[in-house]
Protein backbone atom coordinates (compact mmCIF):
# COMPACT_ATOMS: atom_id res chain seq x y z
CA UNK A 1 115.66 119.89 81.99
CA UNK A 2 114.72 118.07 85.13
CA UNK A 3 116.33 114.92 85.88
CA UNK A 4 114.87 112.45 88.89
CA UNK A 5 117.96 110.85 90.68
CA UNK A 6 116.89 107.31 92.86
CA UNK A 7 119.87 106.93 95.32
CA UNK A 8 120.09 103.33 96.25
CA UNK A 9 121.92 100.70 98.23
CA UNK A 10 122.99 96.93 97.38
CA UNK A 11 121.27 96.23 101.25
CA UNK A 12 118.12 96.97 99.62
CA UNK A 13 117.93 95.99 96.20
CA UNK A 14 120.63 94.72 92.85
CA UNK A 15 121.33 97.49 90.27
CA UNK A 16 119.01 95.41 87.89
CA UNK A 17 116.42 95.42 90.33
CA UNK A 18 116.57 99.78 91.08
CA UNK A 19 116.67 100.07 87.42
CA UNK A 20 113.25 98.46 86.97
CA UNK A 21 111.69 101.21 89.45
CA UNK A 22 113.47 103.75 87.46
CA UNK A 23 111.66 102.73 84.53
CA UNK A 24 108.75 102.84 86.03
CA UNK A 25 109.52 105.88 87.84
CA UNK A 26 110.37 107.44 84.41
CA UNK A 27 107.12 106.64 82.72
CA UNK A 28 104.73 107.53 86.02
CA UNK A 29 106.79 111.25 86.10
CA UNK A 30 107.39 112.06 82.75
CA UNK A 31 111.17 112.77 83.40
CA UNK A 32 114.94 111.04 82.98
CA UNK A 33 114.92 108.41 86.13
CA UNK A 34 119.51 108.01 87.24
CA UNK A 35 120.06 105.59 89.40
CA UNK A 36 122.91 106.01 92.03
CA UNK A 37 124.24 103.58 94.57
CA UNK A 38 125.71 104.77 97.88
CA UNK A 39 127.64 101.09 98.56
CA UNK A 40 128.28 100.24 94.56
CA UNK A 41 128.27 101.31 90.73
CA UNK A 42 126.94 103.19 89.38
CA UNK A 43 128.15 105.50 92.32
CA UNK A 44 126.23 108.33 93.18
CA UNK A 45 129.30 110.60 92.43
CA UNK A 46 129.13 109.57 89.14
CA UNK A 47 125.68 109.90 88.13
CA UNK A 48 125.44 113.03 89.85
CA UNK A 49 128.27 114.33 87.68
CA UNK A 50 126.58 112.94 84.00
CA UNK A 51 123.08 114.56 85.53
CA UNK A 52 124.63 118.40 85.76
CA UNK A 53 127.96 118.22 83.88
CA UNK A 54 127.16 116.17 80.94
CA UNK A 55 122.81 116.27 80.36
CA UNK A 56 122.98 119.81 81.91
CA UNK A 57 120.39 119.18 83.80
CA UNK A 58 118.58 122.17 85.74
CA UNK A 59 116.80 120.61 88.17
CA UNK A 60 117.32 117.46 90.34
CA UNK A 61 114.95 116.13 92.41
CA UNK A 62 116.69 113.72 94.70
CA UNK A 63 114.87 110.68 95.82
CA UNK A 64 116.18 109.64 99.22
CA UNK A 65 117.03 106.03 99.78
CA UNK A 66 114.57 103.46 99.92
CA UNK A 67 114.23 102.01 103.48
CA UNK A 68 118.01 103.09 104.32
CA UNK A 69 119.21 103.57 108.17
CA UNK A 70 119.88 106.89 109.14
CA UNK A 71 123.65 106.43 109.57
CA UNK A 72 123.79 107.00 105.88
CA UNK A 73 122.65 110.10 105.76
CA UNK A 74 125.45 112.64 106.83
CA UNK A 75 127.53 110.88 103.79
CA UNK A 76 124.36 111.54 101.47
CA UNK A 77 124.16 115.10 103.10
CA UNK A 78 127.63 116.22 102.55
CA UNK A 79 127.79 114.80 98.50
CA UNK A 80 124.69 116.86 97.98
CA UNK A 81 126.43 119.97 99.68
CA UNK A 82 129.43 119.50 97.40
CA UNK A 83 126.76 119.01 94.54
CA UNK A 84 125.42 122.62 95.40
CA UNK A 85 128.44 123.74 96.09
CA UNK A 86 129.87 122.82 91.94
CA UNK A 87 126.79 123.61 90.39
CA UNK A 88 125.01 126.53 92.01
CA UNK A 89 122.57 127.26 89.39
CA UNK A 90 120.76 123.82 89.48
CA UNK A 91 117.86 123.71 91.75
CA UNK A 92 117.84 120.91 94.28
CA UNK A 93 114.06 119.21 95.43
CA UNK A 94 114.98 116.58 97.98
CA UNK A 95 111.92 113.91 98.27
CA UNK A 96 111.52 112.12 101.93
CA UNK A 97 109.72 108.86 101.58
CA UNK A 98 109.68 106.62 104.34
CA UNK A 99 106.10 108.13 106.04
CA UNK A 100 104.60 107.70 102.45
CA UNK A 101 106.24 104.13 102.36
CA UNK A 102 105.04 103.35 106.10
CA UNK A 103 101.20 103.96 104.95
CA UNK A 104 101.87 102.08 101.89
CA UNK A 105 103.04 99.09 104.24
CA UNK A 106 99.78 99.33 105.96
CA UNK A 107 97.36 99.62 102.87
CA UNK A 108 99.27 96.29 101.57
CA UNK A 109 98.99 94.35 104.54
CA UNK A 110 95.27 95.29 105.29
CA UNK A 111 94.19 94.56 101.93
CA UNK A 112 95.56 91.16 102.00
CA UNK A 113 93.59 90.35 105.71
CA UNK A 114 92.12 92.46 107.99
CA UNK A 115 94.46 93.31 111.51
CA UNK A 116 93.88 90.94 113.83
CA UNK A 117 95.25 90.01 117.21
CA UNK A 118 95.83 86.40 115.54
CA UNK A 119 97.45 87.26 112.77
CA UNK A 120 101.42 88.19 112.29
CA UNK A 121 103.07 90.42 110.01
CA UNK A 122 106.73 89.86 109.05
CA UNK A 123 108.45 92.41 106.57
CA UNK A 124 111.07 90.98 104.83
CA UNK A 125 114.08 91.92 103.77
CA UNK A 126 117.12 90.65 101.69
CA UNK A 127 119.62 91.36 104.30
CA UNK A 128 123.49 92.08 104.04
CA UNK A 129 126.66 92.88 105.90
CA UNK A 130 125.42 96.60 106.77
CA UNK A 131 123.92 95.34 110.13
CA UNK A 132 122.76 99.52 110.30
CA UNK A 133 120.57 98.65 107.12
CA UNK A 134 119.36 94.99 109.08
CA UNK A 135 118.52 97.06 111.97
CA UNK A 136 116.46 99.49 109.85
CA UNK A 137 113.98 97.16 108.54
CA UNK A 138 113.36 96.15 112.70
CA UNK A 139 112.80 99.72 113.33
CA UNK A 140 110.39 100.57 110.83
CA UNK A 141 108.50 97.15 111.83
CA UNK A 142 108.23 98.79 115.37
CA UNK A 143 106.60 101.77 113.59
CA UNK A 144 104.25 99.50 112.42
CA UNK A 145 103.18 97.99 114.99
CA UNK A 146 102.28 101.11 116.46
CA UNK A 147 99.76 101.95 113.39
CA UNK A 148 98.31 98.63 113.37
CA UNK A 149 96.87 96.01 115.52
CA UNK A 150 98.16 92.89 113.95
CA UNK A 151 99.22 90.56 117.00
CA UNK A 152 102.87 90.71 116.42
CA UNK A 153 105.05 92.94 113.49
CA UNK A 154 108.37 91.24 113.00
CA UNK A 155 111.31 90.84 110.58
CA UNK A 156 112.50 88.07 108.63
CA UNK A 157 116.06 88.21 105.97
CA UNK A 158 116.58 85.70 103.10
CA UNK A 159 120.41 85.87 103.89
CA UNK A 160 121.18 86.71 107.41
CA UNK A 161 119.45 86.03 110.50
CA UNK A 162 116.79 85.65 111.57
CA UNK A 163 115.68 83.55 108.22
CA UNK A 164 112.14 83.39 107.15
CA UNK A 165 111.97 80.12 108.62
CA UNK A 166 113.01 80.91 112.42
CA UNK A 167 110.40 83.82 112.41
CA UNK A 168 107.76 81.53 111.05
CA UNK A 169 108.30 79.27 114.10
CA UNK A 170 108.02 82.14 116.55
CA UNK A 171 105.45 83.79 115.26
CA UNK A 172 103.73 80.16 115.68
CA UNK A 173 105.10 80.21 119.49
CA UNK A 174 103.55 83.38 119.99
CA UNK A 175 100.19 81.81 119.21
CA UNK A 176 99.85 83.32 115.53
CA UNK A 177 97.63 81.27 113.22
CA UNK A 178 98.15 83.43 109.69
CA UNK A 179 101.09 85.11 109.08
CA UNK A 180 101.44 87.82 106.04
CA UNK A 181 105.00 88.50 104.41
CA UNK A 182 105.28 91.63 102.87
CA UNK A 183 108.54 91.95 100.66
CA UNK A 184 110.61 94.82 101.80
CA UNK A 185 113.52 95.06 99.22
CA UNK A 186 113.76 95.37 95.80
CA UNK A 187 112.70 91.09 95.12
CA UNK A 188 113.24 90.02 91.42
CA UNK A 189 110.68 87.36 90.35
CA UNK A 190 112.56 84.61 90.82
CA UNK A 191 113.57 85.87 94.13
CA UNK A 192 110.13 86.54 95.19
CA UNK A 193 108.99 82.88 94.19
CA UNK A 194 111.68 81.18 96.07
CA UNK A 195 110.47 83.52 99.19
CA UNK A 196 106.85 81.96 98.34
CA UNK A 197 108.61 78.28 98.44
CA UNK A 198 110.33 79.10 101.95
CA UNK A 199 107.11 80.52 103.01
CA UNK A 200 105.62 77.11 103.09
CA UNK A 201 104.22 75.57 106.56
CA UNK A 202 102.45 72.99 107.79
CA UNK A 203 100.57 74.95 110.58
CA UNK A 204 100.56 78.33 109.64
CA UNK A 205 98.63 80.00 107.00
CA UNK A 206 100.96 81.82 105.26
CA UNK A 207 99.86 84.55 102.66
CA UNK A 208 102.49 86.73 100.71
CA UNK A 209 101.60 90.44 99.87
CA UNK A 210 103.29 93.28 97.90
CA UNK A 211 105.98 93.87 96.92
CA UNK A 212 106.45 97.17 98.04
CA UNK A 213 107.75 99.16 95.30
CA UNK A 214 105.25 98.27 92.91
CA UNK A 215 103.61 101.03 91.35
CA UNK A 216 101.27 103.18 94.13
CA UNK A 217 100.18 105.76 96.21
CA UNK A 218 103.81 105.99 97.43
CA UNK A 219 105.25 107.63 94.52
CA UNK A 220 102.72 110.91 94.68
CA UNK A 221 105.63 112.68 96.72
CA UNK A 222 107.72 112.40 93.78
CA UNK A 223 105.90 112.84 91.20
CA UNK A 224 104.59 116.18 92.86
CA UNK A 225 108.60 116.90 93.20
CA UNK A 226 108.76 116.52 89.63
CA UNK A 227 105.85 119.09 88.73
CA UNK A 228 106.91 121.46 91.56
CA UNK A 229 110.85 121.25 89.56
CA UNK A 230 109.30 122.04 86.37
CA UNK A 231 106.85 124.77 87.64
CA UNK A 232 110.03 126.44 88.90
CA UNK A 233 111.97 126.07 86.16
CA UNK A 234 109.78 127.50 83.51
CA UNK A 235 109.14 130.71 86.55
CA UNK A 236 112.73 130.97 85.81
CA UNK A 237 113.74 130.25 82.56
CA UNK A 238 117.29 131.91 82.66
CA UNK A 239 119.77 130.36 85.50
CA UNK A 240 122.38 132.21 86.85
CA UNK A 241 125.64 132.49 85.83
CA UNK A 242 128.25 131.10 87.90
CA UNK A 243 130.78 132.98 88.81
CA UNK A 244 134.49 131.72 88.18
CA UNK A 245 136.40 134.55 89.86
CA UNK A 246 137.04 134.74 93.44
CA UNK A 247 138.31 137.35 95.94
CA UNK A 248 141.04 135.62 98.37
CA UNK A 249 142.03 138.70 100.17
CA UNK A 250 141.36 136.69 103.27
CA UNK A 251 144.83 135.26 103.14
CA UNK A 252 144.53 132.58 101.09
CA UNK A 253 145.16 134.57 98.00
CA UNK A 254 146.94 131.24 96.00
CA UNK A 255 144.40 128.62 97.18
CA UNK A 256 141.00 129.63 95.93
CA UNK A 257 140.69 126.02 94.07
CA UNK A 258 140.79 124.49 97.11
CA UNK A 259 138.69 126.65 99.25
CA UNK A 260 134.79 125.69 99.69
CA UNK A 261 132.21 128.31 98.58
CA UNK A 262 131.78 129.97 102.29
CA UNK A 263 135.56 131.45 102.49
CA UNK A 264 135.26 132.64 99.00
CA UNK A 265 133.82 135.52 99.54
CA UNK A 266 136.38 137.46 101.94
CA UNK A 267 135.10 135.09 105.03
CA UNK A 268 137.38 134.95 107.92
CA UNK A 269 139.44 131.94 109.00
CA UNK A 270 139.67 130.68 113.11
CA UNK A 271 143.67 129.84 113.15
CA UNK A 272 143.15 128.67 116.76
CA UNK A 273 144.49 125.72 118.00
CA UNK A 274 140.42 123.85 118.19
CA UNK A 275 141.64 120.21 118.48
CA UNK A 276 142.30 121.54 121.87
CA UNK A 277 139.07 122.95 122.62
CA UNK A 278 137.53 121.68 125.74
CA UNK A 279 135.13 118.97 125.74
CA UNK A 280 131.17 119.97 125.76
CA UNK A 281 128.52 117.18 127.03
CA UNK A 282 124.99 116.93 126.13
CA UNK A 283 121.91 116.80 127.94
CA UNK A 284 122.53 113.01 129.36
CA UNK A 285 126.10 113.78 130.27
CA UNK A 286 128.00 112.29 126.80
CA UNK A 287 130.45 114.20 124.95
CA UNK A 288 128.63 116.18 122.38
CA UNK A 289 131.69 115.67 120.21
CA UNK A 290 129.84 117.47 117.21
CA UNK A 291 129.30 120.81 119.39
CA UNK A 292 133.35 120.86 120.52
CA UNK A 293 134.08 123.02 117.46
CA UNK A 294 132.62 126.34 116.30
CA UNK A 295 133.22 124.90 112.81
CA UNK A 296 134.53 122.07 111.22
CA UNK A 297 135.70 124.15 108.00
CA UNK A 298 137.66 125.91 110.19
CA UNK A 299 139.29 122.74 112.16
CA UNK A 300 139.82 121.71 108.75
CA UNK A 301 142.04 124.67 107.74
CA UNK A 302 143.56 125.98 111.01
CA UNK A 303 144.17 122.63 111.60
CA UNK A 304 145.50 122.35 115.32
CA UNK A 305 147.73 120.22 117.65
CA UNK A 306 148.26 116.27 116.01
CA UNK A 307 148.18 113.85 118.60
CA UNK A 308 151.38 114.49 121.23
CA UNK A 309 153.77 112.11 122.51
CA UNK A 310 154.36 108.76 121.04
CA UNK A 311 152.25 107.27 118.13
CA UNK A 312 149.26 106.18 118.85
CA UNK A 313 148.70 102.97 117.81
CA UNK A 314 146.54 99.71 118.53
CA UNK A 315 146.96 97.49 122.25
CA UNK A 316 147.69 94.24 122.38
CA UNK A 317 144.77 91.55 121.80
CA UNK A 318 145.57 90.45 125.79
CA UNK A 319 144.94 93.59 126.80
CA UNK A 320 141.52 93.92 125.38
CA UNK A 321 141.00 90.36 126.26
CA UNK A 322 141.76 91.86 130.25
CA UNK A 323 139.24 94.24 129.62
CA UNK A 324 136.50 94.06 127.81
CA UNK A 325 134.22 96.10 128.93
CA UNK A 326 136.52 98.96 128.50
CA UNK A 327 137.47 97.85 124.89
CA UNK A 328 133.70 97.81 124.32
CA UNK A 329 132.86 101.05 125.79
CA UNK A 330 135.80 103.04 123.76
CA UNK A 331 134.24 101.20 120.62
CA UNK A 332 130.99 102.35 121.38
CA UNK A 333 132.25 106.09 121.80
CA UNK A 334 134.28 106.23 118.82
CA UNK A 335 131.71 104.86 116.59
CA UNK A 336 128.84 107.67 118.51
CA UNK A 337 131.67 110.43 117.80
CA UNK A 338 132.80 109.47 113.94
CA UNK A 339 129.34 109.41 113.00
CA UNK A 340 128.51 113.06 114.85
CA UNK A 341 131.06 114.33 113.24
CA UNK A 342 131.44 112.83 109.39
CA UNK A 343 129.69 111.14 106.71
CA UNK A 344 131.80 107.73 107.54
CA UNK A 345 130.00 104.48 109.04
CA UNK A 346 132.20 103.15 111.60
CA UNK A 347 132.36 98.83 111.30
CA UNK A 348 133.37 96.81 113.60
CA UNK A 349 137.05 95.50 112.88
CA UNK A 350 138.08 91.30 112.78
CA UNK A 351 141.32 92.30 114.33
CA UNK A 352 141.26 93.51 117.78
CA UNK A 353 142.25 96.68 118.53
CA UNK A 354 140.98 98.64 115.33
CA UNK A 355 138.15 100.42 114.43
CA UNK A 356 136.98 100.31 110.65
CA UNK A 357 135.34 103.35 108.59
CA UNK A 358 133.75 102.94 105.15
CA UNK A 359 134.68 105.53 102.90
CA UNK A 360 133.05 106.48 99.64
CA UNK A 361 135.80 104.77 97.46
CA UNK A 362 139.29 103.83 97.89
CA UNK A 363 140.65 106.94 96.46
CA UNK A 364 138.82 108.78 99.49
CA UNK A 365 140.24 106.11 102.03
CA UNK A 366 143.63 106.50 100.49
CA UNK A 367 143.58 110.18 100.94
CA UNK A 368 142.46 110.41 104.39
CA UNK A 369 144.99 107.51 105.36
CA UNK A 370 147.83 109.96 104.18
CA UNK A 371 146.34 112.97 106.04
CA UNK A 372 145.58 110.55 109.29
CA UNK A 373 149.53 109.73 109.02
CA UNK A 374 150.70 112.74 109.76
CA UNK A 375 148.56 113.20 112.59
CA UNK A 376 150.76 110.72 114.72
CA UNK A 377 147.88 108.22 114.49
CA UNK A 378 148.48 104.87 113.45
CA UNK A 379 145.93 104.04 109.99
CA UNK A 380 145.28 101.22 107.39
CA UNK A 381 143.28 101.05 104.27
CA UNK A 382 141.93 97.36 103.07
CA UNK A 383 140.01 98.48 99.48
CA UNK A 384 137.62 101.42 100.98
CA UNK A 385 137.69 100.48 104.49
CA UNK A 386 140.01 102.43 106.52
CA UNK A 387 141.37 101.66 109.90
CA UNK A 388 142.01 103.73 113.01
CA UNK A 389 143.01 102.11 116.76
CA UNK A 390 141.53 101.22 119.43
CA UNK A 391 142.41 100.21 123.04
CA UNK A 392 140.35 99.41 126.29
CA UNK A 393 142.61 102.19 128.34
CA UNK A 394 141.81 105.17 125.56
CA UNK A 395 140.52 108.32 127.21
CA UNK A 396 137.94 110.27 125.96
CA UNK A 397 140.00 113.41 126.61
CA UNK A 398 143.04 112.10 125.36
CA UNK A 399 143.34 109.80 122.14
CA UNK A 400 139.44 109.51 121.81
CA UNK A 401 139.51 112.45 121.01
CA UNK A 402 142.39 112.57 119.05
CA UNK A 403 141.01 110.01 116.33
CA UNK A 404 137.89 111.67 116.40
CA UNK A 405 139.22 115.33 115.55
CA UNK A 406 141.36 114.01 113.03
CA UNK A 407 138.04 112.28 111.30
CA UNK A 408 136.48 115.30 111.61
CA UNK A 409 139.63 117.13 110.01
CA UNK A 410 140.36 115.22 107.75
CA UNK A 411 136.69 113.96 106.46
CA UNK A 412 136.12 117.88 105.88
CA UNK A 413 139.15 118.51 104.16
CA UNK A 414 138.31 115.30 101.56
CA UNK A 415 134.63 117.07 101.45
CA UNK A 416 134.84 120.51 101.52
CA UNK A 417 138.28 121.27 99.58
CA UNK A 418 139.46 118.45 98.09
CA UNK A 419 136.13 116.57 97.17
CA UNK A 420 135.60 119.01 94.64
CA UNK A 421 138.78 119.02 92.69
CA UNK A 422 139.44 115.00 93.20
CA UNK A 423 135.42 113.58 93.05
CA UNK A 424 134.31 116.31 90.61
């Protein structure tokens, strides 16, 4: 059996409103349509587990989300790897949908008035507290601009800023005389006639188009997914077995539930010391803190030094209020070097001198907080969120790098070893 599986986000759409496209999704492909939510329930976890463990499925052909920013993707990246990982025999079609969705964009806005250097177009979005996701909807509106000659592509959110409203006004400043509004999330009716009732103004003509995800040309990718799954299953109508015994003669003879699938098979394990590997830079001179280790399974096993001397913890709110620019700089790095190096989105903390990362769910943010403890690194957990420090006088050979090797221990531990056992 194939199963399609839409992974969503509450930035984009309710779970109401991505069941709706499933059911149209189901009908248009012929195939079971799960729904999955990266920031909610149902969690992806789950519904990947009652796709393979409980409907047995074969074949899953993953829909990526729908207008998501990229910082999402290494946590969608490593719960598909632990997906393969679990259930080797199922075949995996991933489906990429933002080019298909861009061209959609521009087929909508052109049918509802021709590009002209008069006329605005403002895609709209419901907006949230991911300001990753916010920033998204601006980038793709960039991309359109560059396909199309409407005078000026903006954004406009019916929760954060900037509201419909204040982009109605500058799209007027900018000399605009018909703006169109294409929806960009998934809109219920109701929410799509209150967006008609803000849309109102006295000196614009306003026109809405869309929504997006209406039915169109935009689901061909996955409906071809779907046929391409079910050619390949019926070439291969017998999966393989998987196999349940293991050879640990690698030295880890009593641990082969925890190992991950590549040091199952008499693979050798680093035992160096790699937290104290030296630092590599990149091209434009930053630390390239994802190229520091050979391999992050291995960090994650060998371990390596915790952080030395005294626990690192937090500064004082005066001394980030005496500098800044440093606080704001070591921010800026840590955030750059959690996200090369994990699935976790770094958010920007209330309380000085911390550094928030979202975790998957509080049983993951309670595990790594335990593992970060040891590490001589100060850590808190509010629900899934899950704290490290920060301080304007951190260096990035010293405790930047500390916090970040212990997210990348720690994170690949959770994914690779214990993910498996605890998640699935």
């Amino acid at each position: 059996m194939c199963i399609l599986l839409l992974i969503g986000s509450l930035s984009t759409g309710s779970p109401a409103a991505y069941r709706q496209v499933a059911e149209g999704l189901a009908e248009t492909c012929a195939a079971p349509v799960l729904v999955g939510l990266l920031d909610g329930e149902p969690s992806l976890n789950d519904v990947i587990w009652e796709a393979l463990e409980e409907r047995k499925a074969r074949a899953l052909v993953v829909v990526a989300p729908l207008l998501e920013p990229m910082e999402q993707r290494p946590r969608l990246t490593a719960t598909l790897s632990r997906a393969r990982a679990r259930w080797p025999a199922v075949q995996f079609h991933e489906v990429e949908l933002e080019a298909p969705l861009l061209n959609h964009m521009v087929q909508l806005a052109q049918a509802a008035a021709e590009p002209e250097s008069v006329t605005a177009l403002l895609l709209v979005g419901k907006g949230g507290d991911n300001p990753h996701a916010n920033a998204n909807l601006a980038r793709l509106a960039l991309l359109l601009e560059a396909q199309t000659s409407y005078g000026w592509v903006g954004v406009a959110f019916q929760h954060v800023r900037p509201g419909l409203a204040t982009s109605l006004e500058r799209c007027q400043r900018l000399g605009a005389q018909q703006v169109l509004l294409l929806p960009c999330g998934l809109f219920t009716a109701d929410e799509l006639a209150e967006l008609a009732q803000q849309a109102q103004h006295a000196e614009l003509d306003v026109r809405l188009t869309g929504p997006l995800f209406k039915p169109g040309p935009w689901q061909q990718p996955i409906v071809e997914a779907c046929w391409a799954a079910r050619e390949s299953l019926a070439a291969n109508p017998t999966p393989a077995r998987r196999a349940h015994g293991h050879d640990h003669s690698h030295g880890y003879a009593d641990m082969g539930g925890l190992l991950p699938p590549r040091y199952q098979s008499n693979a050798s394990v680093s035992a160096a010391p790699m937290a104290a590997a030296d630092l590599v830079y990149d091209d434009e001179g930053q630390v390239a803190w994802d190229r520091i280790w050979t391999s992050f399974c291995d960090l994650a096993l060998a371990g390596g030094p915790p952080h030395r001397g005294d626990l690192l913890e937090p500064v004082s709110p005066q001394a980030i209020a005496a500098d800044r620019d440093g606080y704001e700089w070591v921010l800026s790095e840590l955030e750059r070097g959690v996200q090369l190096v994990s699935g976790l989105v770094p958010v920007r903390a209330k309380a000085p001198g911390w550094l928030g990362l979202r975790c998957e769910s509080e049983d993951m943010a309670l595990w790594l907080l335990r593992a970060i403890v040891v590490e001589n690194i100060s850590v808190r957990r509010e629900g899934r969120l899950l704290f490290v420090p920060a301080g304007p006088n951190f260096r990035p050979e010293a405790e930047i790098k500390n916090i970040i090797t212990v997210v990348a221990k720690t994170y690949h531990y959770w994914t690779e070893h214990v993910g498996e056992a605890g998640e699935w």
